[in-house]
PDB file of N, CA and C in Angstrom:
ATOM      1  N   UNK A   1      22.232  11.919  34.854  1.00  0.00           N
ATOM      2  CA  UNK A   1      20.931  11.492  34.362  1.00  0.00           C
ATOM      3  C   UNK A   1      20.015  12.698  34.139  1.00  0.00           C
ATOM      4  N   UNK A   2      20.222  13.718  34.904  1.00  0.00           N
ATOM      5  CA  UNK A   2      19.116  15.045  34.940  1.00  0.00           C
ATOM      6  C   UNK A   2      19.472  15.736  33.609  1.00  0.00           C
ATOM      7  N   UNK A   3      20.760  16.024  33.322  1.00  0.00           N
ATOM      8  CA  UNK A   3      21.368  16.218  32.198  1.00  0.00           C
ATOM      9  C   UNK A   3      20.367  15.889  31.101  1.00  0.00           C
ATOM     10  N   UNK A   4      20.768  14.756  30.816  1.00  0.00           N
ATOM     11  CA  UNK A   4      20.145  13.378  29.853  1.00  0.00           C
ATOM     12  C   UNK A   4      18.761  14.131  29.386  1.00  0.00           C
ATOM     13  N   UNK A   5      17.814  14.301  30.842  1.00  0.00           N
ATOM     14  CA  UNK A   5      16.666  14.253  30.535  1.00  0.00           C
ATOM     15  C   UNK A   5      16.290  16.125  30.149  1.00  0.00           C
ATOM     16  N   UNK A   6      17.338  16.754  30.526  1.00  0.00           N
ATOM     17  CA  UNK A   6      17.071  17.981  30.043  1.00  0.00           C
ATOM     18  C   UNK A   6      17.328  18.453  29.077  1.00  0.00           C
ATOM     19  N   UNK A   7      18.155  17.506  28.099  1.00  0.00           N
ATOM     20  CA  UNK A   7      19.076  17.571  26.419  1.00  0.00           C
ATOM     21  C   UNK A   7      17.376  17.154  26.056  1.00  0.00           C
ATOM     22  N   UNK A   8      16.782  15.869  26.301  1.00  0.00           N
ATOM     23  CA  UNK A   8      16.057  15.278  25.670  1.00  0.00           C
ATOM     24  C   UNK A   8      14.385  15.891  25.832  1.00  0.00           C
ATOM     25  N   UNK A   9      13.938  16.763  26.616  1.00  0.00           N
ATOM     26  CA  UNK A   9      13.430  17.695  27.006  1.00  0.00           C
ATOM     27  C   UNK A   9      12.807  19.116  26.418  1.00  0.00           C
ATOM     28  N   UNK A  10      14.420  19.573  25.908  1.00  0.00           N
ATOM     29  CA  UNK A  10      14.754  20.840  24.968  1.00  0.00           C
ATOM     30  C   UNK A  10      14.797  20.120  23.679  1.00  0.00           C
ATOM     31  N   UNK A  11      15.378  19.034  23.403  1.00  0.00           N
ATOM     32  CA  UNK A  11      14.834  18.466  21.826  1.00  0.00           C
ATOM     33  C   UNK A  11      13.577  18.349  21.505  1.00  0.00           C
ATOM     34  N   UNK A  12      12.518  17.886  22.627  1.00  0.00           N
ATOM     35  CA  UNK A  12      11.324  17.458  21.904  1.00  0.00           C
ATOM     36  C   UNK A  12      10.915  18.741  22.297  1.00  0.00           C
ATOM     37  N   UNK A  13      11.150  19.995  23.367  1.00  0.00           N
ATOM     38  CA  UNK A  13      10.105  21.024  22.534  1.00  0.00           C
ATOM     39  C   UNK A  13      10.837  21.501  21.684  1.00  0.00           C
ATOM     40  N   UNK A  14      11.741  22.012  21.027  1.00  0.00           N
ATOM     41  CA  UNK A  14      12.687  21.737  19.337  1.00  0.00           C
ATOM     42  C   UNK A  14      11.869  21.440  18.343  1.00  0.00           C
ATOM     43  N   UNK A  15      11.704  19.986  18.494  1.00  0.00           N
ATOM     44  CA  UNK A  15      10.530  19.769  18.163  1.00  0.00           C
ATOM     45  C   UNK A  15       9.622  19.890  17.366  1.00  0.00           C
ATOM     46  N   UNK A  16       8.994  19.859  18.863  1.00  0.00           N
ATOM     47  CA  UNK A  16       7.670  19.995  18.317  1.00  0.00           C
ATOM     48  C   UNK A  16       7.407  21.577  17.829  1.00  0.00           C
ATOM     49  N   UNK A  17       8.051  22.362  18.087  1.00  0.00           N
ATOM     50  CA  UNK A  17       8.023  23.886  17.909  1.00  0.00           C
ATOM     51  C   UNK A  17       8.189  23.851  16.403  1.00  0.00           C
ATOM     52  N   UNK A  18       9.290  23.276  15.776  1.00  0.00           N
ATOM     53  CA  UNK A  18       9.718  23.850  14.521  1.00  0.00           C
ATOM     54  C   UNK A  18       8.342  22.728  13.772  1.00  0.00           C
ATOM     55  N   UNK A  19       7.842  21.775  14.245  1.00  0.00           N
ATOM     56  CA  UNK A  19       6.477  21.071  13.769  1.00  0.00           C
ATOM     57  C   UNK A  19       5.175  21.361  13.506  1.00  0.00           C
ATOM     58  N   UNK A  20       5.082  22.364  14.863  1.00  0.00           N
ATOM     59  CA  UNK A  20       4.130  23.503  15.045  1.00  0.00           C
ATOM     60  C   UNK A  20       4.024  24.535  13.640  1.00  0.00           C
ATOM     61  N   UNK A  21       5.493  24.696  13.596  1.00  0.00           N
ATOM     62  CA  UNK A  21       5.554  26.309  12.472  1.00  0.00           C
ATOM     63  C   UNK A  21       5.491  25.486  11.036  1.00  0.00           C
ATOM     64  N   UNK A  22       5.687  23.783  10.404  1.00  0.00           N
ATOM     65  CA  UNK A  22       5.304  23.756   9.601  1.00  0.00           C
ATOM     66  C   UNK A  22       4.172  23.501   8.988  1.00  0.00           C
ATOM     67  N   UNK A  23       3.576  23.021  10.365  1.00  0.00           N
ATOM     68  CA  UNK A  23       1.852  22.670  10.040  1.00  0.00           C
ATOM     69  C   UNK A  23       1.233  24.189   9.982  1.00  0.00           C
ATOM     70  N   UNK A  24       1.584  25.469  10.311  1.00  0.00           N
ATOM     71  CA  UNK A  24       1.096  26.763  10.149  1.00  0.00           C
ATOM     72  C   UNK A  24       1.191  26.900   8.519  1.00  0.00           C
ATOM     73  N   UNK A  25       3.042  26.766   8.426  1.00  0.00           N
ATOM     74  CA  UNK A  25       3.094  26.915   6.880  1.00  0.00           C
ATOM     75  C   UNK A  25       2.243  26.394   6.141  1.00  0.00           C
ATOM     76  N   UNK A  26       2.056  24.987   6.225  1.00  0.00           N
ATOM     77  CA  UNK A  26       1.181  24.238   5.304  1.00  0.00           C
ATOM     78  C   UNK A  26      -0.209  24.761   5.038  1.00  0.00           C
ATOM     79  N   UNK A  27      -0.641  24.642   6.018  1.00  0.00           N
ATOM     80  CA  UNK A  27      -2.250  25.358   6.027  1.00  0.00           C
ATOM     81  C   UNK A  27      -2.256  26.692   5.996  1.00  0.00           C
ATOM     82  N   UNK A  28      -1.228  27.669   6.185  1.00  0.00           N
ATOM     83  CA  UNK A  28      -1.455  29.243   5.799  1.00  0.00           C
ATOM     84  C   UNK A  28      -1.288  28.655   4.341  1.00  0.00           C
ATOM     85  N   UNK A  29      -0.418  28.037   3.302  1.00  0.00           N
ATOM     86  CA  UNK A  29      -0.186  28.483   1.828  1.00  0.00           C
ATOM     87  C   UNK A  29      -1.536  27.219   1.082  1.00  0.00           C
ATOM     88  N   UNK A  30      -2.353  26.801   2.019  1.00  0.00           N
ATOM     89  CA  UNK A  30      -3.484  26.030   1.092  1.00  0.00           C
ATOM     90  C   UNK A  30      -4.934  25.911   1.593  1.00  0.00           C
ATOM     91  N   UNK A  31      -5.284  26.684   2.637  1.00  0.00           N
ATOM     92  CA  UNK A  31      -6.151  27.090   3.287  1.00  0.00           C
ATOM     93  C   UNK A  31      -7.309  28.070   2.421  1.00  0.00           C
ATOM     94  N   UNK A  32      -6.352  28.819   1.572  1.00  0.00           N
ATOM     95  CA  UNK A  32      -7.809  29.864   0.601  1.00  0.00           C
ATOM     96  C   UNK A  32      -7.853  28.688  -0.661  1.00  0.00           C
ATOM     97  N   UNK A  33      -7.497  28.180  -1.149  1.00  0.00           N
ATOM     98  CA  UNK A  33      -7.470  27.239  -1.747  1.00  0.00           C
ATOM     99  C   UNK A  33      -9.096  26.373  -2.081  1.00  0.00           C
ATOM    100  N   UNK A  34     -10.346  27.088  -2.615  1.00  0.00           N
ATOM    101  CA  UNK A  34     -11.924  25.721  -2.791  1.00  0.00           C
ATOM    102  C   UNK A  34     -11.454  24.660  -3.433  1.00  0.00           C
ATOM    103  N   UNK A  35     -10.754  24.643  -4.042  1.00  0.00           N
ATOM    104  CA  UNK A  35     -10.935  23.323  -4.949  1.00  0.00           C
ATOM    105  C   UNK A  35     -11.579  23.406  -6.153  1.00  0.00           C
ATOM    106  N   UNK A  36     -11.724  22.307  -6.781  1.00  0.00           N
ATOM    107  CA  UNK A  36     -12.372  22.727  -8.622  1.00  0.00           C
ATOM    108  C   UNK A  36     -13.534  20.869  -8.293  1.00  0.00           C
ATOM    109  N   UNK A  37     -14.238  21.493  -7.634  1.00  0.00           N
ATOM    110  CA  UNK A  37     -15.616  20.708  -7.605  1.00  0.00           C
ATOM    111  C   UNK A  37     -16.346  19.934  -8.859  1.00  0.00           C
ATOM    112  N   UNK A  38     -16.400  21.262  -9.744  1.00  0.00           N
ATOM    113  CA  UNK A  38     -17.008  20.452 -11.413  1.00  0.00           C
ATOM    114  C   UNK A  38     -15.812  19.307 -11.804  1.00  0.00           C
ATOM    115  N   UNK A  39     -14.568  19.752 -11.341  1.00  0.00           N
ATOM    116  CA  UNK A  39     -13.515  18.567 -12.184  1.00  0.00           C
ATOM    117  C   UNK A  39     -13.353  17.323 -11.311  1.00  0.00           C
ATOM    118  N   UNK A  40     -14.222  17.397 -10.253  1.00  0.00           N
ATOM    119  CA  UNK A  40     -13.842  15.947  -9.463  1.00  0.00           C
ATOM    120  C   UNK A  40     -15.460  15.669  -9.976  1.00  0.00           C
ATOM    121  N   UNK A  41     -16.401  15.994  -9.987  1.00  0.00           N
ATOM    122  CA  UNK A  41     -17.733  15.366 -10.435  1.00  0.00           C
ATOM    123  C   UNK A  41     -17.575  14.888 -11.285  1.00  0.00           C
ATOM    124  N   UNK A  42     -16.725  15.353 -12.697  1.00  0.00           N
ATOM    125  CA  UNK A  42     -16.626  15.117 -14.293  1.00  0.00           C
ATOM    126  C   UNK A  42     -15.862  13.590 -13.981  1.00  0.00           C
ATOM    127  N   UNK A  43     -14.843  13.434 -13.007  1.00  0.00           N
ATOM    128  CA  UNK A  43     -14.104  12.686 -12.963  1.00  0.00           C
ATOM    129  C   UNK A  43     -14.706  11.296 -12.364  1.00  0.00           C
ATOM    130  N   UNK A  44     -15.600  11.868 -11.518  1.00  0.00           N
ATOM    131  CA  UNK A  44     -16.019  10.572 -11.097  1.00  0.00           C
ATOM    132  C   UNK A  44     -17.647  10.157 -12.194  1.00  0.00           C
ATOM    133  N   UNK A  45     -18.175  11.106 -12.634  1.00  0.00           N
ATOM    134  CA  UNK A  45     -19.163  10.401 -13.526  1.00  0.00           C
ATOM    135  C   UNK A  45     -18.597   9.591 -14.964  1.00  0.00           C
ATOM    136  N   UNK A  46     -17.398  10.719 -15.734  1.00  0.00           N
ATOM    137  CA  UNK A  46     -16.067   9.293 -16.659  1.00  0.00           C
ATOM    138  C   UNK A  46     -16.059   8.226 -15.741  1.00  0.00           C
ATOM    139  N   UNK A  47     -15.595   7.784 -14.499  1.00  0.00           N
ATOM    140  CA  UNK A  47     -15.408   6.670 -14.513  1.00  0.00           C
ATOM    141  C   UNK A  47     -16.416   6.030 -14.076  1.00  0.00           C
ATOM    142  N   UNK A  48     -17.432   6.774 -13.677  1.00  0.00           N
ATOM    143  CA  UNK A  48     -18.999   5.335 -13.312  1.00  0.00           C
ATOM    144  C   UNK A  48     -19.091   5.572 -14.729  1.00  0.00           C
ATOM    145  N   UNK A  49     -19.655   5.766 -15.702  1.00  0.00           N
ATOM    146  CA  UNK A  49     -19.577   5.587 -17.481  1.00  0.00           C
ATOM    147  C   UNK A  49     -18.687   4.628 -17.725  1.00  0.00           C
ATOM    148  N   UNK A  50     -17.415   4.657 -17.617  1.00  0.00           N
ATOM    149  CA  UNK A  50     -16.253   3.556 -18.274  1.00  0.00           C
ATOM    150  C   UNK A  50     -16.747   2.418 -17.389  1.00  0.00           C
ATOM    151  N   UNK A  51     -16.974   2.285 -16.355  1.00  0.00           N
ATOM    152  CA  UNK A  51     -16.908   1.129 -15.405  1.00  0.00           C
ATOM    153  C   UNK A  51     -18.666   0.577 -16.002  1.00  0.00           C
ATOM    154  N   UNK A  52     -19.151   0.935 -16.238  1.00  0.00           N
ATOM    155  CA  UNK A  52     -20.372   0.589 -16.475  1.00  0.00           C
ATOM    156  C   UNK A  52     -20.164   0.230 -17.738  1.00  0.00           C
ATOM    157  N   UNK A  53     -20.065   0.284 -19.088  1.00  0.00           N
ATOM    158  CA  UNK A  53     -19.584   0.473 -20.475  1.00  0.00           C
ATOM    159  C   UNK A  53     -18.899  -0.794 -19.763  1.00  0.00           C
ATOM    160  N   UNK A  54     -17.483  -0.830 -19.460  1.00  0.00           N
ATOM    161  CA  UNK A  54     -16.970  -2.373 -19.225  1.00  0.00           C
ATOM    162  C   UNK A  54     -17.635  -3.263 -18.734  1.00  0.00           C
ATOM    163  N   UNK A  55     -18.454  -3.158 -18.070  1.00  0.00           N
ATOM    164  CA  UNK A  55     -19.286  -4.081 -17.106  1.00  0.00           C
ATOM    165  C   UNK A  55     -20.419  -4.768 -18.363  1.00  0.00           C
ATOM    166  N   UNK A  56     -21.340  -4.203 -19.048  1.00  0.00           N
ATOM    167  CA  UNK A  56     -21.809  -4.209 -19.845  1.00  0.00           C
ATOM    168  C   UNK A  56     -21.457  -5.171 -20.811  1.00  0.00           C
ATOM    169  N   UNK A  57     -20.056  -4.773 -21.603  1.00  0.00           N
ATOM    170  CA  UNK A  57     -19.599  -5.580 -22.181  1.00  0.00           C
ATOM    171  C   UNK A  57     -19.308  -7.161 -21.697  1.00  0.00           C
ATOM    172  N   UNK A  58     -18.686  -6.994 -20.654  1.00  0.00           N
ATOM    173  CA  UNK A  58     -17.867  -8.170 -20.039  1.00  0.00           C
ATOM    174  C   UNK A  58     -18.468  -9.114 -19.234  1.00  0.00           C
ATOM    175  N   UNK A  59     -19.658  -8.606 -18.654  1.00  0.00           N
ATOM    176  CA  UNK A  59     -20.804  -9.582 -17.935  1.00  0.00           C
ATOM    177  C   UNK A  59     -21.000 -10.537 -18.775  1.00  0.00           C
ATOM    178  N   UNK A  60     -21.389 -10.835 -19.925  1.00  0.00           N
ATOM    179  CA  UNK A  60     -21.583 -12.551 -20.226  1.00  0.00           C
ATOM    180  C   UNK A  60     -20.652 -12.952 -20.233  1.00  0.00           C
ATOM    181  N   UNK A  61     -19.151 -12.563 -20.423  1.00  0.00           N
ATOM    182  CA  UNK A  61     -18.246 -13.401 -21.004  1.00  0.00           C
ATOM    183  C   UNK A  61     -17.871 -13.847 -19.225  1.00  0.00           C
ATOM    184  N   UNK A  62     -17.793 -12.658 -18.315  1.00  0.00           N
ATOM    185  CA  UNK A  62     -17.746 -13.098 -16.803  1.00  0.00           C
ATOM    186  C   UNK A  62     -18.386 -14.207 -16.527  1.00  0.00           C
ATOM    187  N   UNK A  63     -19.638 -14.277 -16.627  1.00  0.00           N
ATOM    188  CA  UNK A  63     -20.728 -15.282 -15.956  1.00  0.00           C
ATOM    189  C   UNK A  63     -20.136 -16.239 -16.926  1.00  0.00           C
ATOM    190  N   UNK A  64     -19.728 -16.818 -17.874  1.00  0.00           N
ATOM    191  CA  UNK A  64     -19.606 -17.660 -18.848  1.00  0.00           C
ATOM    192  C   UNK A  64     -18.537 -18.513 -17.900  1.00  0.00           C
ATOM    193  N   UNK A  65     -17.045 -17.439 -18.072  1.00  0.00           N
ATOM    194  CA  UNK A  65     -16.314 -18.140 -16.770  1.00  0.00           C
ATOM    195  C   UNK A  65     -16.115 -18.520 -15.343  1.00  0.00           C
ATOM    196  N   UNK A  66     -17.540 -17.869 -14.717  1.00  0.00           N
ATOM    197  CA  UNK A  66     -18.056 -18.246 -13.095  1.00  0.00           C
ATOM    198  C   UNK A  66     -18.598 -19.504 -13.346  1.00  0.00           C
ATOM    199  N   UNK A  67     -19.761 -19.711 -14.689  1.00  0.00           N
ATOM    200  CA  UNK A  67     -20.301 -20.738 -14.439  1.00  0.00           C
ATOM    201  C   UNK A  67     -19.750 -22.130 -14.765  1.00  0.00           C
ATOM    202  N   UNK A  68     -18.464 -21.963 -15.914  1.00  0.00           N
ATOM    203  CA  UNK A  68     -16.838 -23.020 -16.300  1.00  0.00           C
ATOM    204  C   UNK A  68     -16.555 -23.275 -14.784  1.00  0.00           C
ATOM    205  N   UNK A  69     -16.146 -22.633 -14.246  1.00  0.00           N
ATOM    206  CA  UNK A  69     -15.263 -22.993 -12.954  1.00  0.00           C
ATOM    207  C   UNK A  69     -16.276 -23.380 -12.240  1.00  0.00           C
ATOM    208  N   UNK A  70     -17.495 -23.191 -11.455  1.00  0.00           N
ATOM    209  CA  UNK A  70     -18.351 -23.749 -11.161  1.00  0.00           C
ATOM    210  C   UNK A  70     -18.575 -25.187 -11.199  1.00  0.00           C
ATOM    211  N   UNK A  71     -19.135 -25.332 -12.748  1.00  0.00           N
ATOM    212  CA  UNK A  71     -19.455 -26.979 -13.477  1.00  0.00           C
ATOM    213  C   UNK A  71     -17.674 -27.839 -13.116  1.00  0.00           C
ATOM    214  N   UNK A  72     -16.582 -27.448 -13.348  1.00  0.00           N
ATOM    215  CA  UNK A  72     -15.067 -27.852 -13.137  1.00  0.00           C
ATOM    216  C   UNK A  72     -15.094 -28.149 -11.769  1.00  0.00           C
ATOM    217  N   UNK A  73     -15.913 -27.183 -10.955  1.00  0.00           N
ATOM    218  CA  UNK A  73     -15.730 -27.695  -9.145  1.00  0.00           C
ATOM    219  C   UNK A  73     -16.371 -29.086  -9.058  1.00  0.00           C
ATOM    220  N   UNK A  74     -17.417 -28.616  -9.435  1.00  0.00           N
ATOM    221  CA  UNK A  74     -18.458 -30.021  -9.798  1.00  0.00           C
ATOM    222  C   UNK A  74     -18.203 -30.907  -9.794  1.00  0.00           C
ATOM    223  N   UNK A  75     -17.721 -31.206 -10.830  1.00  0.00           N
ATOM    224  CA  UNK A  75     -16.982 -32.545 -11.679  1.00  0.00           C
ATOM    225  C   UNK A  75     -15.620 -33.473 -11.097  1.00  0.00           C
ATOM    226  N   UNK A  76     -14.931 -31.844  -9.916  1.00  0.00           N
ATOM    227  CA  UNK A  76     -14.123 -32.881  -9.196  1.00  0.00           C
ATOM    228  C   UNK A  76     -14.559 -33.928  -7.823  1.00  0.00           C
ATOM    229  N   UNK A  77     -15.501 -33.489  -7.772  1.00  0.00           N
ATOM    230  CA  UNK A  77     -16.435 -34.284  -6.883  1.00  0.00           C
ATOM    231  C   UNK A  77     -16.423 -35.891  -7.271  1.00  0.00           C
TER     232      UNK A  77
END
C-alpha cells in the first residue's frame, strides 16, 4: 500500500511540475502582448450600430406579432 501511495505521490508532483512549466510557457510567450484596443472598440460600436439599425427596423413588425399572440391568448379564454 506505501508503494501505491508513493507511485501516486511522484505522479502528481510529475504533475503538477510539468503544469507549472506550461503555465510559465504560456504567459512568458503572451505576457508583452497590449492588445489592439481601437479594434475591439470598432468592433463593439459595428455591432451596437447593426443591432440598433435591426432593432429599428424590426420593432413594429415585433410589436405587431407580441400584440397577434397576445389578442390569440385572449380569445382562448
Amino acid at each position: 500500500m506505501k508503494q501505491i501511495i508513493k507511485t501516486y505521490v511522484k505522479a502528481e508532483i510529475g504533475f503538477r511540475t510539468g503544469l507549472s512549466g506550461l503555465t510559465k510557457k504560456f504567459h512568458g510567450k503572451f505576457s508583452d502582448e497590449q492588445g489592439d484596443v481601437p479594434g475591439w472598440v470598432l468592433v463593439v460600436l459595428m455591432t451596437t450600430g447593426l443591432v440598433t439599425a435591426i432593432w429599428t427596423i424590426a420593432a413594429p413588425r415585433l410589436t405587431a406579432i407580441l400584440k397577434n399572440s397576445l389578442d390569440a391568448m385572449n380569445g382562448i379564454r
